[in-house]
Protein backbone atom coordinates (compact mmCIF):
# COMPACT_ATOMS: atom_id res chain seq x y z
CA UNK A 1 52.45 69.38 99.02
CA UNK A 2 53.79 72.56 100.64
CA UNK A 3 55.80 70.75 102.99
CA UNK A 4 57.42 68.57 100.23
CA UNK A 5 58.12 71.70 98.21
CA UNK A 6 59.83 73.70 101.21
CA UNK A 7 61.81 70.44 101.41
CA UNK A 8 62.84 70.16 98.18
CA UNK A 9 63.70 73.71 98.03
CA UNK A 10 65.90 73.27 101.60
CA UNK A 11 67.67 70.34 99.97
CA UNK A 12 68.48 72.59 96.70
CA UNK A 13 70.02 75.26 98.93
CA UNK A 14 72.04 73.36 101.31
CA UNK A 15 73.62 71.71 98.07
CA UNK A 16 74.68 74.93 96.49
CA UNK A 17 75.66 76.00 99.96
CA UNK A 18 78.26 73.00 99.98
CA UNK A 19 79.81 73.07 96.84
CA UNK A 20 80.53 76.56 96.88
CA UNK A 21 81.94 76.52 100.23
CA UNK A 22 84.15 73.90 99.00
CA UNK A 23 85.07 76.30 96.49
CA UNK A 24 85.86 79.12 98.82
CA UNK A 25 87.80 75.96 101.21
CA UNK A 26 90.01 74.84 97.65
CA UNK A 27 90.96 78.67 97.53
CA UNK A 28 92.33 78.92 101.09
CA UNK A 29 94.66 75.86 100.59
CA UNK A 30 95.92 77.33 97.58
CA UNK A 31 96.29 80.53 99.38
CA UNK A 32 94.90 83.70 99.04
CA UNK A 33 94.65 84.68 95.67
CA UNK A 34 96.62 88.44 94.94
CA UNK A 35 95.14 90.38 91.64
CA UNK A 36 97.78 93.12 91.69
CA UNK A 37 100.10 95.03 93.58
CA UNK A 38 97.87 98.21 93.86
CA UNK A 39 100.24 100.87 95.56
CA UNK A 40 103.37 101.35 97.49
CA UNK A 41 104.46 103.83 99.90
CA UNK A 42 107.63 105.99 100.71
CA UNK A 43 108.95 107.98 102.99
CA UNK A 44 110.72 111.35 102.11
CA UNK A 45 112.60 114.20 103.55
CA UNK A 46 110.67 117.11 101.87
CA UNK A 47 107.00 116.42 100.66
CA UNK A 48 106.89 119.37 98.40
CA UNK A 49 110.10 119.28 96.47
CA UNK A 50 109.24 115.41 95.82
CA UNK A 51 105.89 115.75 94.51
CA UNK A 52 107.41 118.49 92.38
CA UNK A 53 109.88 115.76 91.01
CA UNK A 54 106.80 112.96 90.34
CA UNK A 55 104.49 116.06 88.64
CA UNK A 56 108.03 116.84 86.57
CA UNK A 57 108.91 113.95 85.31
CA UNK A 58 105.77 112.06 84.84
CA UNK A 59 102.34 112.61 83.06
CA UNK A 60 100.90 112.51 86.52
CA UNK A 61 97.45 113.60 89.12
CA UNK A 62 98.24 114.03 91.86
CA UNK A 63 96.13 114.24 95.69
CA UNK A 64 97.05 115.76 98.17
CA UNK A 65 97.16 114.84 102.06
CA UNK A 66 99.05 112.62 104.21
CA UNK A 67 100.08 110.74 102.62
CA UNK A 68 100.11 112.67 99.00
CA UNK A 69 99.00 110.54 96.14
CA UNK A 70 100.64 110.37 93.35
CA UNK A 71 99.00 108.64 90.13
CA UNK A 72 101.23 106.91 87.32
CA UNK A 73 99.11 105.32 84.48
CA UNK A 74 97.57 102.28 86.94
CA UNK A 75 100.03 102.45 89.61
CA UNK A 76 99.67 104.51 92.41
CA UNK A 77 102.29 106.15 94.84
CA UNK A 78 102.12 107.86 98.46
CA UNK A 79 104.73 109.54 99.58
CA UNK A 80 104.69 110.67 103.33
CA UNK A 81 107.18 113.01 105.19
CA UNK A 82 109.36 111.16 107.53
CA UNK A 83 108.62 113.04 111.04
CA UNK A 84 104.84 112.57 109.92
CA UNK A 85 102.40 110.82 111.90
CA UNK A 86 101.02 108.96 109.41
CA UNK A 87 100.63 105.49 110.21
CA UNK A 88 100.13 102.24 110.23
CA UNK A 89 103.71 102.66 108.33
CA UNK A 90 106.88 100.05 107.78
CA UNK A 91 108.90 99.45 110.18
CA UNK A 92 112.03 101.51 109.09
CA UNK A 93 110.40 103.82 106.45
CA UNK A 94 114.06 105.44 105.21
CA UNK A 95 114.26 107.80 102.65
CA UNK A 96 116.02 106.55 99.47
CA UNK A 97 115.06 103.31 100.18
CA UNK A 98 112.12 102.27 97.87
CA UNK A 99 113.70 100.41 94.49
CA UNK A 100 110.47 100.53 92.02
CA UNK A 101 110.38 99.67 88.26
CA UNK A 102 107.36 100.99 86.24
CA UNK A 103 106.51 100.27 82.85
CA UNK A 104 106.21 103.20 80.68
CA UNK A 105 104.57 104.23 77.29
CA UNK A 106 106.63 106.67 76.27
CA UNK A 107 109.76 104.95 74.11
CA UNK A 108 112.91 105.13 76.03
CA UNK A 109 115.37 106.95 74.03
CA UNK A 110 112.37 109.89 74.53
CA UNK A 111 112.37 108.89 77.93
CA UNK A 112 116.14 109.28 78.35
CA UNK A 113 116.19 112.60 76.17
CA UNK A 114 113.18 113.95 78.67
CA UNK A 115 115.22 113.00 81.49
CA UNK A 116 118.30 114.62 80.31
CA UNK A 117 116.40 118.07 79.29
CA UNK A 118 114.60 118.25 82.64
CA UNK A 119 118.68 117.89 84.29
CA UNK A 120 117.68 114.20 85.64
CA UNK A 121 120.70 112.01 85.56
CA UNK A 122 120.29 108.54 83.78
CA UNK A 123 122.54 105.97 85.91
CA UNK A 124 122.34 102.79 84.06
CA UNK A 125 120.39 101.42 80.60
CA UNK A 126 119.44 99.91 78.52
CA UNK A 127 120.03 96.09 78.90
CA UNK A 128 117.64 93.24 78.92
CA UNK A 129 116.34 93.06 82.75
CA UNK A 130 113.86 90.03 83.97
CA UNK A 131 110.32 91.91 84.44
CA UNK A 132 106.80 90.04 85.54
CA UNK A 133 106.44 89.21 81.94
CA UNK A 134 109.53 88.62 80.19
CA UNK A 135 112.45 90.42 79.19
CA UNK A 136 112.70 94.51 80.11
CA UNK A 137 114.46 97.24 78.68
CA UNK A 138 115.00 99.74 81.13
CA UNK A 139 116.99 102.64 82.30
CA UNK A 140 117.51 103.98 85.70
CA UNK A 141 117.58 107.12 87.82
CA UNK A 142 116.81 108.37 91.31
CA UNK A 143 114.46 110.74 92.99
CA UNK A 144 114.99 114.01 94.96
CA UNK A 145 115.54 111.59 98.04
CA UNK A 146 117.62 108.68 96.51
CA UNK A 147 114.95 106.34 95.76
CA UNK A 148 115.81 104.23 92.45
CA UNK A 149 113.28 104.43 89.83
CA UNK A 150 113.33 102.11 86.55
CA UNK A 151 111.54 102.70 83.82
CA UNK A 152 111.18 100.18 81.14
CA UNK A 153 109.78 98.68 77.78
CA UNK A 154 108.64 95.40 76.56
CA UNK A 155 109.48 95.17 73.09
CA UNK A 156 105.66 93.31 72.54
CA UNK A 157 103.98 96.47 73.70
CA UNK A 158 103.63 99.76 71.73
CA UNK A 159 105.62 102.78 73.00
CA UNK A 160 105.25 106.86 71.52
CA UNK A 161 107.42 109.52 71.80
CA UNK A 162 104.86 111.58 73.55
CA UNK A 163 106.45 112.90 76.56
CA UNK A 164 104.89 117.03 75.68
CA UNK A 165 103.50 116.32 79.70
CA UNK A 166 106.11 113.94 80.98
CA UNK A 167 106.88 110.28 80.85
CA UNK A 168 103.40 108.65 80.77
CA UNK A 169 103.48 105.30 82.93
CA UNK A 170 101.51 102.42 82.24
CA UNK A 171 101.54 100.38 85.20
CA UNK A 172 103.84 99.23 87.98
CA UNK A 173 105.65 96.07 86.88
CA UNK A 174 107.88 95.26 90.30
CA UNK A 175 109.16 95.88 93.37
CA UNK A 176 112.06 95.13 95.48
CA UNK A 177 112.38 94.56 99.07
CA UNK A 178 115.86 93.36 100.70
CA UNK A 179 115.45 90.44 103.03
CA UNK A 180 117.83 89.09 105.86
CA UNK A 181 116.90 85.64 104.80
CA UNK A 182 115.85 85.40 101.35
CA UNK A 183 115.19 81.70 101.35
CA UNK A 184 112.70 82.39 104.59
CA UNK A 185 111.05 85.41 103.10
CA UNK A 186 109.83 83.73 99.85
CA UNK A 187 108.85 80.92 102.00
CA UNK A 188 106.76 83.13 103.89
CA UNK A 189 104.88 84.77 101.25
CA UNK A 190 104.47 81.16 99.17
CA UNK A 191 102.30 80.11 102.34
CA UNK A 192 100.38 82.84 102.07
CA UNK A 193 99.23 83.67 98.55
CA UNK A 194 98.62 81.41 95.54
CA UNK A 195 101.89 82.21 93.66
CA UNK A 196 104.88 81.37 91.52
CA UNK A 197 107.70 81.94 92.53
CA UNK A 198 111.72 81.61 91.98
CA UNK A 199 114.69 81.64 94.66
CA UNK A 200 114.50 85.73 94.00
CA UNK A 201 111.04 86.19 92.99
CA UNK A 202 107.05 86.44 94.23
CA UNK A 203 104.90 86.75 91.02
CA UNK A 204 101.69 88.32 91.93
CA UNK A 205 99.35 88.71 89.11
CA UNK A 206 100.82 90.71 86.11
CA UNK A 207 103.74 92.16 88.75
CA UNK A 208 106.10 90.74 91.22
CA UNK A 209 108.47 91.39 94.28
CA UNK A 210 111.75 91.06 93.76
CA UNK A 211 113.79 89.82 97.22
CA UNK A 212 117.02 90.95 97.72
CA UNK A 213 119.60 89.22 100.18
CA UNK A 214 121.48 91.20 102.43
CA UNK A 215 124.86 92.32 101.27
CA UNK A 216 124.26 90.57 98.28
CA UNK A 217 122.30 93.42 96.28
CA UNK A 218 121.73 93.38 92.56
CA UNK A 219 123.00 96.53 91.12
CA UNK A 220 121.77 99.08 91.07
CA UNK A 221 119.45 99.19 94.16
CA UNK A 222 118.44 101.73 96.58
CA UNK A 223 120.57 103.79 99.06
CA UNK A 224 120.39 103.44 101.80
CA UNK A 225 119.37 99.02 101.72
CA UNK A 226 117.03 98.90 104.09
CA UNK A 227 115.39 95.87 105.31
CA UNK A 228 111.89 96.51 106.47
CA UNK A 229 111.21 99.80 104.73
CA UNK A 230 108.77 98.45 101.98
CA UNK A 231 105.25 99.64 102.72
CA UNK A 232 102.87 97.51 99.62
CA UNK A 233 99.30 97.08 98.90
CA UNK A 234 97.94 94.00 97.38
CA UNK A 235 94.45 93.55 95.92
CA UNK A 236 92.93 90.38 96.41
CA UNK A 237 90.12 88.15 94.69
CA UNK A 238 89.28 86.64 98.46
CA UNK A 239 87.33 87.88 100.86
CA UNK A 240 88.90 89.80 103.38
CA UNK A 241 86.85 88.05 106.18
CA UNK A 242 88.26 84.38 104.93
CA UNK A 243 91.64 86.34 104.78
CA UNK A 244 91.71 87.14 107.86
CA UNK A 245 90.98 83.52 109.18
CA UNK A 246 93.63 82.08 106.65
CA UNK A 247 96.50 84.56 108.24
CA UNK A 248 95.46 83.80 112.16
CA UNK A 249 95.46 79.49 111.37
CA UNK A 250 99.13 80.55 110.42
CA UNK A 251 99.83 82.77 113.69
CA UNK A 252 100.12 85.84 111.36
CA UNK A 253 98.88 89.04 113.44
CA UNK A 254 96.32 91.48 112.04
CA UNK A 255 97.51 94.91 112.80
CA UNK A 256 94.84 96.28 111.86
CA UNK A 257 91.89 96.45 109.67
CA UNK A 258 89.50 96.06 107.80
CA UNK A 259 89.41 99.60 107.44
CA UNK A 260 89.06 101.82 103.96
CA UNK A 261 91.44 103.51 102.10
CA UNK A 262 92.14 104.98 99.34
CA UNK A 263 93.94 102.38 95.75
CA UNK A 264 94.94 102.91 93.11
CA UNK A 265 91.04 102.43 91.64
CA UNK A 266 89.02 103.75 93.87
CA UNK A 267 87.87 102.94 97.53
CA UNK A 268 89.17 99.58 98.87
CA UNK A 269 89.00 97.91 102.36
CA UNK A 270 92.15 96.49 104.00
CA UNK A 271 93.77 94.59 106.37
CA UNK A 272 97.62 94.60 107.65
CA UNK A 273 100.17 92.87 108.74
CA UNK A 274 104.10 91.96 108.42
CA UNK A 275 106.52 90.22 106.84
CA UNK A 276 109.64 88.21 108.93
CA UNK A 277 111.69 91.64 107.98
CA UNK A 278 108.79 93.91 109.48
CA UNK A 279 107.82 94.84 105.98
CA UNK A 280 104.39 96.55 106.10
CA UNK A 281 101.89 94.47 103.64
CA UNK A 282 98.63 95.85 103.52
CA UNK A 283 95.82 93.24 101.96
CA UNK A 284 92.93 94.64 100.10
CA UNK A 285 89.61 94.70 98.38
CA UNK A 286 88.28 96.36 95.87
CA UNK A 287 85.13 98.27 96.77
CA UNK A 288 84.58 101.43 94.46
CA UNK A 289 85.39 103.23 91.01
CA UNK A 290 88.43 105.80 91.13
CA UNK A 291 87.52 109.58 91.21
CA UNK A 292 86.92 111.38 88.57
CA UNK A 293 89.43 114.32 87.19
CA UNK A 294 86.61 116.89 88.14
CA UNK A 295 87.04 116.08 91.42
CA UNK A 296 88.59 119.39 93.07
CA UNK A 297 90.75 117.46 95.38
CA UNK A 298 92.56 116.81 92.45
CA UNK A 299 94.88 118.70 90.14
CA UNK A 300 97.41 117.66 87.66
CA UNK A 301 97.04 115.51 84.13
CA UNK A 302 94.00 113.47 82.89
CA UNK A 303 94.31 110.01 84.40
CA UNK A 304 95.18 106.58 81.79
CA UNK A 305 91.48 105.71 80.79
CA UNK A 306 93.17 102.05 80.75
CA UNK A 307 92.85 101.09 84.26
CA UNK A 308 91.24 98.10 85.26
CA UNK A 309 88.07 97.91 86.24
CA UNK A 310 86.98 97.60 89.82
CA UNK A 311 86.10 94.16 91.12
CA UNK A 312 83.83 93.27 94.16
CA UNK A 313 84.20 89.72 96.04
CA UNK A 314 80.93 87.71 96.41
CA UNK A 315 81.18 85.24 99.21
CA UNK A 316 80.05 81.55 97.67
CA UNK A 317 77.04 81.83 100.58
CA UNK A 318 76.18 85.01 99.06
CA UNK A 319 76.01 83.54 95.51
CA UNK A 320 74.25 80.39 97.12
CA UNK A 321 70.81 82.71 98.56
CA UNK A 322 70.66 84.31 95.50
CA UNK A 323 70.60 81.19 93.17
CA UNK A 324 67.78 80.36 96.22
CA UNK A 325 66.24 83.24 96.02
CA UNK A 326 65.50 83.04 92.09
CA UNK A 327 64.65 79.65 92.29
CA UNK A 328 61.77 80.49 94.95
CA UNK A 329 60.16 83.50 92.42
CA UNK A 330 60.60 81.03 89.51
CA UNK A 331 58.42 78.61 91.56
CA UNK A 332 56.03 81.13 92.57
């Protein structure tokens, strides 16, 4: 009777075991799945005078260290000195290179006026631009070292004219990075992750990368162009362990990892490698809450209470013993 119980049970187990390793299997030939783009890098000339710029402009906290961290809403920027040593880092980290649109709560004729009181020049606004999720209005300017910054509205979402502690950011809606071959890049990161994507565009969750080709800009961009300056984060619903095995059966090199860090969330373990342009693309999962404002490390404004939760990824084994294990108590 025992035996033909344990048997039973075996034959339960090794069932669940399959399908949801076929699950995991139907995820890996759709390609990793990407949640968000969680942070982004840049390299400056003078540490101090930029984070004076972010804490200025924006309703910001900001970290310090190397690299500082600088929190916007959900999004989350380091910024590193050049002659640092902080690495791993992109391949041509260049000051003024980084071309970043985030979308903003405040209402942009506030935003504009803000800018202009502060003595930050507006370059370009406000016409309809493409964002992850539909049409933007945006307006443009550029950091202490060059770096273009857009910030932008979707007429669907509700703005204020709050802006008594800076611009306050919602969340980072896209990022560019300039490509010698645009046609090869996309190709590249379509094998990789489960996306959609256009002849200039990698949608990634509720954001995107926008790919520029070589001498053929969109205007405005960054100054200097610099092909493989973008340093990115991406969080990931896929365990890192079947990531990494996905990335080596296409000859893609881990650089390094899995080691923590620090997201935009909280604690999250990563892995890195590079794009054809040497772009540094750093794959993640999430693995703890985000700090609180009491922490002492921090200073600055009180964080967005919007930012999404964290999210842990459960192997299908994992699920499997513990549907196992509850069917053994329920038995006994």
């Amino acid at each position: 009777m025992a035996s033909d119980m344990a048997s039973r049970l075996f034959a339960v187990f090794f069932s669940l075991s399959q399908v949801l390793s076929g699950i995991s299997a139907q995820i890996d030939r759709n390609g990793i799945a990407v949640q968000q783009i969680d942070h982004f890098l840049i390299a400056v000339n003078n540490l101090t005078a930029t984070t004076a710029f972010y804490s200025k402009v924006f309703n910001s906290r900001i970290k310090e260290g190397n690299p500082v961290e600088i929190y916007l809403g959900q999004a989350l920027v380091k910024v590193f000195q050049t002659n640092s040593d902080f690495t791993p880092r992109a391949n041509s980290p260049t000051p003024g290179s980084a071309d970043v649109c985030l979308v903003i709560r405040t209402d942009l004729t506030s935003a504009a006026q803000y800018l202009q009181a502060i003595n930050v020049t507006v370059i370009q606004g406000r016409g309809g631009r493409p964002g992850a999720l539909g049409t933007l209005q945006s307006i443009y300017f550029r950091d202490p070292d060059g770096n273009l910054l857009e910030v932008a509205n979707y007429e669907n979402e509700q703005q204020n004219a709050d802006v008594s502690r800076g611009i306050q950011v919602d969340r980072l809606d896209h990022f560019v990075i300039t490509a010698t071959d645009q046609t090869s890049t996309i190709n590249f990161y379509d094998q990789i992750f489960n996306v959609r994507r256009t002849n200039w565009e990698i949608f990634l969750g509720p954001q995107k990368i926008n790919v520029h080709q070589l001498g053929r800009e969109f205007s405005p961009h960054a100054e200097p162009v610099t092909v493989g300056a973008a340093d990115i984060c991406l969080l990931t619903t896929t365990n890192l362990a079947d990531c990494i095995n996905f990335l080596r059966n296409l000859n893609i090199s881990i650089e390094q990892g899995p080691v923590y860090n620090s997201g935009a969330t909280g604690t999250i373990r990563s892995i890195y490698f590079r794009d054809p342009n040497q772009n540094l693309i750093q794959l993640a999962n999430t693995v703890g809450n985000r700090p609180t404002t009491n922490d002492p490390q921090y200073q600055g404004n009180t964080p967005s209470t919007r930012s999404p939760a964290a999210k842990v990824c459960i192997s299908g084994h994992t699920i499997a013993r513990f549907i196992f294990l509850i069917i053994v108590l329920s038995i006994f």
